[in-house]
Protein backbone atom coordinates (compact mmCIF):
# COMPACT_ATOMS: atom_id res chain seq x y z
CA UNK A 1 -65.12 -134.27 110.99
CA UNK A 2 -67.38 -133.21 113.81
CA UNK A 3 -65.09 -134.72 116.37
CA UNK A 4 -62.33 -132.80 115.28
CA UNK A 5 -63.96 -129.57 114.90
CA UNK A 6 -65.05 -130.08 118.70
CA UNK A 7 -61.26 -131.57 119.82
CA UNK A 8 -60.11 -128.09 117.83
CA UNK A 9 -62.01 -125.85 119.63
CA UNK A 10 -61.38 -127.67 123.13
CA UNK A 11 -57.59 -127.02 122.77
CA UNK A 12 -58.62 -123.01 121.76
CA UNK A 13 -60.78 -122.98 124.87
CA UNK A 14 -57.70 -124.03 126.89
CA UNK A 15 -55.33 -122.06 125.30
CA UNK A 16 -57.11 -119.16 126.16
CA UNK A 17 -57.80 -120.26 129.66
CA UNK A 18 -53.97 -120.76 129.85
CA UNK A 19 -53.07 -117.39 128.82
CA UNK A 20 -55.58 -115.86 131.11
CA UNK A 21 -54.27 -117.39 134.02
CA UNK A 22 -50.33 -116.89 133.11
CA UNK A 23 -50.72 -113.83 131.77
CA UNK A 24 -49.68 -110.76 133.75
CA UNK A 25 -52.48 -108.88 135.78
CA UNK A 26 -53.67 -105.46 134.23
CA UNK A 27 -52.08 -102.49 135.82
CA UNK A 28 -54.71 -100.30 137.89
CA UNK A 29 -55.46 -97.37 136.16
CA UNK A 30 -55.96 -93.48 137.61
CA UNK A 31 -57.03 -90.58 135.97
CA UNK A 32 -55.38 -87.45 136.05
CA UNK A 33 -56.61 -84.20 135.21
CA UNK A 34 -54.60 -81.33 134.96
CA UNK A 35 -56.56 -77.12 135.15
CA UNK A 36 -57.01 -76.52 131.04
CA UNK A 37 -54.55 -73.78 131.20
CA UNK A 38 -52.94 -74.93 127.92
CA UNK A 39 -53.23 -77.17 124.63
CA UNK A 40 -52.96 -81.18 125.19
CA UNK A 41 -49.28 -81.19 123.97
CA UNK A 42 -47.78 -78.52 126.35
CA UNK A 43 -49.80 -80.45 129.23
CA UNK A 44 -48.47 -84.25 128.07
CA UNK A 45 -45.42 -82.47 127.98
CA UNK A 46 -45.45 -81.39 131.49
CA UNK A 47 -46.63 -83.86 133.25
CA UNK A 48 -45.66 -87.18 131.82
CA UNK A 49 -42.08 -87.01 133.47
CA UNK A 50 -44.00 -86.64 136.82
CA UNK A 51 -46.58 -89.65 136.17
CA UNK A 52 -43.93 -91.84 134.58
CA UNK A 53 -42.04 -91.56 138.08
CA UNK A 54 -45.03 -92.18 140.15
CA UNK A 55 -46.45 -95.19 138.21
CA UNK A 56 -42.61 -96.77 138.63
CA UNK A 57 -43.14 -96.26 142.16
CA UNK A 58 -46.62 -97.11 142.38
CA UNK A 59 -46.86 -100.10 139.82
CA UNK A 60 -49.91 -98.21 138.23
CA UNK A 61 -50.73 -96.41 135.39
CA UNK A 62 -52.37 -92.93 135.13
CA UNK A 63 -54.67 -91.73 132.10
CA UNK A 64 -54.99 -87.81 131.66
CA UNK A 65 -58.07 -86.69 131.02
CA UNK A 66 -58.34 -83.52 129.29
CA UNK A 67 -61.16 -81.68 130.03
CA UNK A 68 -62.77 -78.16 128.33
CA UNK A 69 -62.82 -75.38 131.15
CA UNK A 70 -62.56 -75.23 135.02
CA UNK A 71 -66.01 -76.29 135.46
CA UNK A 72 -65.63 -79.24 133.13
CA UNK A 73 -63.23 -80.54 135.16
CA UNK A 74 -64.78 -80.14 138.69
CA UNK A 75 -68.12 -81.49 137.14
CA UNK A 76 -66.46 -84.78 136.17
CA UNK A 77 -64.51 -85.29 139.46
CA UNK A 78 -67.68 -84.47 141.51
CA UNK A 79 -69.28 -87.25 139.36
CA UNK A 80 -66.47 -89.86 140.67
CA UNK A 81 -64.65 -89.99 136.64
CA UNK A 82 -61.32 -88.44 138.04
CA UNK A 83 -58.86 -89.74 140.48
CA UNK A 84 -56.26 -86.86 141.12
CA UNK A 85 -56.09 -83.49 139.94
CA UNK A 86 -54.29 -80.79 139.41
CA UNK A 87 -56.15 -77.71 140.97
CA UNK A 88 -55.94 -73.51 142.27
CA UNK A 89 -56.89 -72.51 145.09
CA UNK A 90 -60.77 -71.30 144.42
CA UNK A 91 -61.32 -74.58 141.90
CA UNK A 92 -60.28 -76.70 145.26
CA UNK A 93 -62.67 -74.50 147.46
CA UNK A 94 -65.04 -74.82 144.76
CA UNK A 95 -65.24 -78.55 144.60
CA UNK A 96 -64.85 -79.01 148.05
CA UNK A 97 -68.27 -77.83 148.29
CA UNK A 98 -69.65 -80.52 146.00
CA UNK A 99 -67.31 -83.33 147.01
CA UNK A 100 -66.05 -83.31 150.79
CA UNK A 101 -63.94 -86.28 149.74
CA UNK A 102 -61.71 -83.95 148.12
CA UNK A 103 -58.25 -83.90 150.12
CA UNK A 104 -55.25 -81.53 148.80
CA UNK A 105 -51.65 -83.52 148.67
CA UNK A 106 -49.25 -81.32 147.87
CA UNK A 107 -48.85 -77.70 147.33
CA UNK A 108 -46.08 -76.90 144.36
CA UNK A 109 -43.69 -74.43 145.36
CA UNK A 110 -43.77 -71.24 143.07
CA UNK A 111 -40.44 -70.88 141.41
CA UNK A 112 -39.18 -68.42 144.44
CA UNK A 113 -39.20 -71.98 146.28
CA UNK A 114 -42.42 -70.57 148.43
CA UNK A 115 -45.83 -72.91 148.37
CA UNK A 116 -48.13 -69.53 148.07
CA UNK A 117 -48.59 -66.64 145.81
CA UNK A 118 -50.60 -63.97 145.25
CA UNK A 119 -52.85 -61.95 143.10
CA UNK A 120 -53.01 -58.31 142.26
CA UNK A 121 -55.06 -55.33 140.85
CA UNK A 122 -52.97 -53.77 137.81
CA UNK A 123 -53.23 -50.54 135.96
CA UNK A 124 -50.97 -48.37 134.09
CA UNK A 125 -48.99 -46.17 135.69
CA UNK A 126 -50.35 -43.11 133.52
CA UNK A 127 -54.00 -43.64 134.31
CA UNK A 128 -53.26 -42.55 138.52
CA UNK A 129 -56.80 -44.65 139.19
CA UNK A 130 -57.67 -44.42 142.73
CA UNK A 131 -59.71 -47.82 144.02
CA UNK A 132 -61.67 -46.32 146.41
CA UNK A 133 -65.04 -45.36 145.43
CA UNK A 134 -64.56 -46.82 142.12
CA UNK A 135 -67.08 -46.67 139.33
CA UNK A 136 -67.50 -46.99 135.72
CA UNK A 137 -64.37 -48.48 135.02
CA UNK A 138 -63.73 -51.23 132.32
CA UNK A 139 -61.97 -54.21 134.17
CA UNK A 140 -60.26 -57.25 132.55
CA UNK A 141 -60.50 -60.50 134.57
CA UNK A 142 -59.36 -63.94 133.60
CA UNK A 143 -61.88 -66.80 134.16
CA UNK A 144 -65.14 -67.33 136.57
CA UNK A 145 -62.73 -70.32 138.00
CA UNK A 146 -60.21 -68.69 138.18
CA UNK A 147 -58.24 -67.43 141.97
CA UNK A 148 -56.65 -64.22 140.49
CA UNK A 149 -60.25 -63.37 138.44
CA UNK A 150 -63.68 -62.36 139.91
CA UNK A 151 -62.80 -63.72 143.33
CA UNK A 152 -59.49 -61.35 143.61
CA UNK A 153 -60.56 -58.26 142.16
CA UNK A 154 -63.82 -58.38 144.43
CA UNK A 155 -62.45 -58.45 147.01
CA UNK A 156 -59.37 -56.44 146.64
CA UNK A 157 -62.69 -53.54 145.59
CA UNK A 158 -64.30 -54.28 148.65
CA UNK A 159 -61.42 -53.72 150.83
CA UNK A 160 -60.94 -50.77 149.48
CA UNK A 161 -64.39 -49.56 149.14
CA UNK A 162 -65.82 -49.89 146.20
CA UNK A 163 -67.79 -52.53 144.23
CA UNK A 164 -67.24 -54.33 141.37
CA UNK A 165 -70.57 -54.90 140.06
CA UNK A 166 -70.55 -50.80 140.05
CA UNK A 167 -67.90 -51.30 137.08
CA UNK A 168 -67.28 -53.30 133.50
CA UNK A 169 -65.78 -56.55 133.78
CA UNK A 170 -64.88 -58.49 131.30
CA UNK A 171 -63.42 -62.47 130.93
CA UNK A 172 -60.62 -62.34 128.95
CA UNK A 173 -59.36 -66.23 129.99
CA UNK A 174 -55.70 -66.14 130.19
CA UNK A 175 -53.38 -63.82 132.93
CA UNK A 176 -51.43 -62.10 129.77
CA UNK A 177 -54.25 -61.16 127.94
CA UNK A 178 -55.64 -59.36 131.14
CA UNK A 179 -52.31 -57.92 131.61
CA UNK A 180 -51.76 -57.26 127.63
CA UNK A 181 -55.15 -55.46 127.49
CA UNK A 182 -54.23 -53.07 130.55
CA UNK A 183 -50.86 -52.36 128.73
CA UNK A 184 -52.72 -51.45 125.78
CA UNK A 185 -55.38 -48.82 127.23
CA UNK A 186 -58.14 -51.25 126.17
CA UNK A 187 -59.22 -51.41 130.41
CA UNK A 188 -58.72 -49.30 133.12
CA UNK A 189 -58.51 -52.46 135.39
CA UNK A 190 -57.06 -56.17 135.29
CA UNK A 191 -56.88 -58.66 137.75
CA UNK A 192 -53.56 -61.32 137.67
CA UNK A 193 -51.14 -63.46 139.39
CA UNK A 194 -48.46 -60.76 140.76
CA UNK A 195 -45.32 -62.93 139.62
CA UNK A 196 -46.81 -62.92 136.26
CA UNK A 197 -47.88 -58.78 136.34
CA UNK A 198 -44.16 -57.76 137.55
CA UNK A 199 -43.68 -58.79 133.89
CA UNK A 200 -45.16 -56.03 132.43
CA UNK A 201 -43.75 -53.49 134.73
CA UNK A 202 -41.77 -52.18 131.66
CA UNK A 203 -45.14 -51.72 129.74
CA UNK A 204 -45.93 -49.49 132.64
CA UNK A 205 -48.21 -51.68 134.58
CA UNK A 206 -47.99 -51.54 138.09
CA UNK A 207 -49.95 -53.02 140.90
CA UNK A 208 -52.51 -50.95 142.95
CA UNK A 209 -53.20 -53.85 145.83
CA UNK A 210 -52.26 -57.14 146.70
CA UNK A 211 -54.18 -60.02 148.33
CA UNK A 212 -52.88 -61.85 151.00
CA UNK A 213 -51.18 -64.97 149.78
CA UNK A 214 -53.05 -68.39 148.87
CA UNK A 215 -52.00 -71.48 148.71
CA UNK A 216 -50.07 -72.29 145.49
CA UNK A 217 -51.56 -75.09 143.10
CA UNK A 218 -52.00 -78.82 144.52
CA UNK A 219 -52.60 -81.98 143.57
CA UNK A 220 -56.20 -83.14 144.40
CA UNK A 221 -57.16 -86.65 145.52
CA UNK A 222 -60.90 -88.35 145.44
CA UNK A 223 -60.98 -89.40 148.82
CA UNK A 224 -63.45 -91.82 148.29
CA UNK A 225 -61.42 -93.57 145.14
CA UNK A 226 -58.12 -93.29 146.12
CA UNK A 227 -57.35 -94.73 149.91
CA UNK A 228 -55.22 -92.48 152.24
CA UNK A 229 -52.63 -95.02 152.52
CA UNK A 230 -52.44 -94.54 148.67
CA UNK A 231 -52.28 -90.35 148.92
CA UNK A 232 -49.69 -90.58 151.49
CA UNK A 233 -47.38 -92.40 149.93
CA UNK A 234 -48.02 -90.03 146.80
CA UNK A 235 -47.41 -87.53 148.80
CA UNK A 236 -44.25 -88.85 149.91
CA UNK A 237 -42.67 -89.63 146.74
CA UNK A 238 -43.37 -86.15 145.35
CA UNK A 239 -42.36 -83.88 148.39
CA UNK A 240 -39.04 -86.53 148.56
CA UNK A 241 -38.65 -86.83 145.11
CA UNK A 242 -34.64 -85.64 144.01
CA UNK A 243 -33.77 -82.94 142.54
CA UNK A 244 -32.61 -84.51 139.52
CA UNK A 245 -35.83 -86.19 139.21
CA UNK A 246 -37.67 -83.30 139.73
CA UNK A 247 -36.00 -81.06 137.08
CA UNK A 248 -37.86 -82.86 134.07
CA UNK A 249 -41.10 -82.23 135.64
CA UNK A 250 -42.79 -78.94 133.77
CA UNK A 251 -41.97 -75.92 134.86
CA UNK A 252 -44.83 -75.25 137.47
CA UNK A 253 -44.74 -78.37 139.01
CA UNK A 254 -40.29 -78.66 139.37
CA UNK A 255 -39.60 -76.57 142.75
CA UNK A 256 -40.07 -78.95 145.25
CA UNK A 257 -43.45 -79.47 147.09
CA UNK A 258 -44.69 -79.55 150.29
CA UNK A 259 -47.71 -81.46 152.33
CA UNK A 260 -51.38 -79.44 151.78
CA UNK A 261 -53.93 -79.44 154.11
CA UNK A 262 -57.62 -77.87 153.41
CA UNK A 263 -57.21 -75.00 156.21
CA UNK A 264 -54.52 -74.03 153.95
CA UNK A 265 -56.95 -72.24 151.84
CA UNK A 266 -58.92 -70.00 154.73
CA UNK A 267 -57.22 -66.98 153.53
CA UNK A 268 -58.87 -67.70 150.44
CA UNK A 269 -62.35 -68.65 152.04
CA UNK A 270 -62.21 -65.13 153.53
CA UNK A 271 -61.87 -63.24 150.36
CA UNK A 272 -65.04 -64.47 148.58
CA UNK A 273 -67.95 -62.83 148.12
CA UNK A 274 -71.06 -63.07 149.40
CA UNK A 275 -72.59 -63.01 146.15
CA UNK A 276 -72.35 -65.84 143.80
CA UNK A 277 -69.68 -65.45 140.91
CA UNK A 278 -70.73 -64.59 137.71
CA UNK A 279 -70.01 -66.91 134.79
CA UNK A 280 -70.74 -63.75 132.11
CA UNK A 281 -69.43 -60.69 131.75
CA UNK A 282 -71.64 -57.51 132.26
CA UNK A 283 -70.83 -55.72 129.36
């Protein structure tokens, strides 16, 4: 009984063994993270056409890791947990500060085929506000984070002579809620993406100034996970990827893209403030 209890378990060892050594190897695994600009099913939606044709390519497999805010994300990526990601403009500057290893790849082109946008002050056309000097004047931001927010409207102020801190700000997280809430009458001010303002321009919103243009969004490598023979060659297959291909990517990532670089995002390095950016409104 005992001897066939043992002669049982030596042909389960060796089965195993077998079927370790036959087996195919595990696929490496990345982990993407994409800005939390929308719910987990519009972002799955988006982006799994792009990562299914990169881990064909690639022989890999990517993960998406969904994360709560902006900071979230860079947190997590500064702490080595994500591979690639999908970033703005002040996000990238942002971690770049905690993680030199962070390297741009591509730039998306905006849906005018360009690799740059920019960001605007917006009021309504009845109010006639004049920037400079400005004071006491309710204005709607999206996020801390965020390139069009806090960093934009500063400086646009600045430029123009006035100060922000000597108004109301307020976070209101997403571009058409800023834009909504300007529409309305509910603030004087709001601070957006100009593709996404000219929207509104039948609401009577119009822009009062214009940054210079940033970089558009980018795909984000760890530098010190993911090798730069490995980001070239993603780099390759996106900016080369067909048009055919390319059209069941989401819709902010489908317009071609082009190679990034991190003086890319000077512009942007020039328009922040001296101060650091608040993460709470002041009022």
């Amino acid at each position: 009984m005992i001897k066939n209890c043992f002669e049982r378990l030596r042909r389960w060892a060796l089965a195993v063994a077998l079927w370790c050594v036959l087996s195919p190897l595990k696929a490496e695994t990345l982990t993407f993270a994409p800005l939390p600009m929308e719910n987990r099913e519009a972002v799955i939606a988006a982006w799994k056409p792009l990562l299914d044709y990169l881990e064909q390519r690639l022989k890999i497999e990517f993960r998406i890791a969904h994360t709560d805010s902006y900071a979230d994300l860079l947190e997590r990526m500064a702490r080595g947990e994500i591979d690639l990601a999908y970033l703005g403009p002040l996000p990238y500057v942002e971690l770049k500060k905690r993680l030199p290893e962070a390297t741009p790849i591509v730039h998306f082109n905006e849906k005018d085929g360009q690799a740059k946008y920019t960001c605007a002050l917006f009021a309504s056309s009845d109010a006639k506000i004049a920037l400079k000097g400005l004071i006491g004047k309710k204005i709607a931001l999206t996020q801390p984070l965020s390139t069009c927010g806090y960093l934009a409207a500063s400086g646009l102020l600045r430029q123009a002579g006035a100060d922000i801190e000597k108004n109301r700000y307020r976070y209101l997280g997403k571009h058409d809620a800023v834009l909504e809430a300007v529409a309305a009458g509910a603030f004087d001010l709001g601070a957006a993406k100009t593709a996404i303002g000219r929207k509104y321009a039948s609401l009577g919103v119009v822009a009062l100034a214009e940054t210079p243009p940033f970089p558009s969004f980018a795909l984000v490598a760890h530098g010190a996970r993911l090798s730069g023979a490995r980001q070239t060659l993603i780099r390759r297959l996106i900016v080369e990827a067909p048009p055919d291909e390319r059209a069941r990517w989401g819709e902010a990532i489908r317009y071609g893209a082009v190679a990034a670089h991190d003086g890319d995002y000077d512009a942007l390095r020039a328009l922040r403030p001296s101060r650091p950016i608040p993460e709470k409104d002041n009022f």
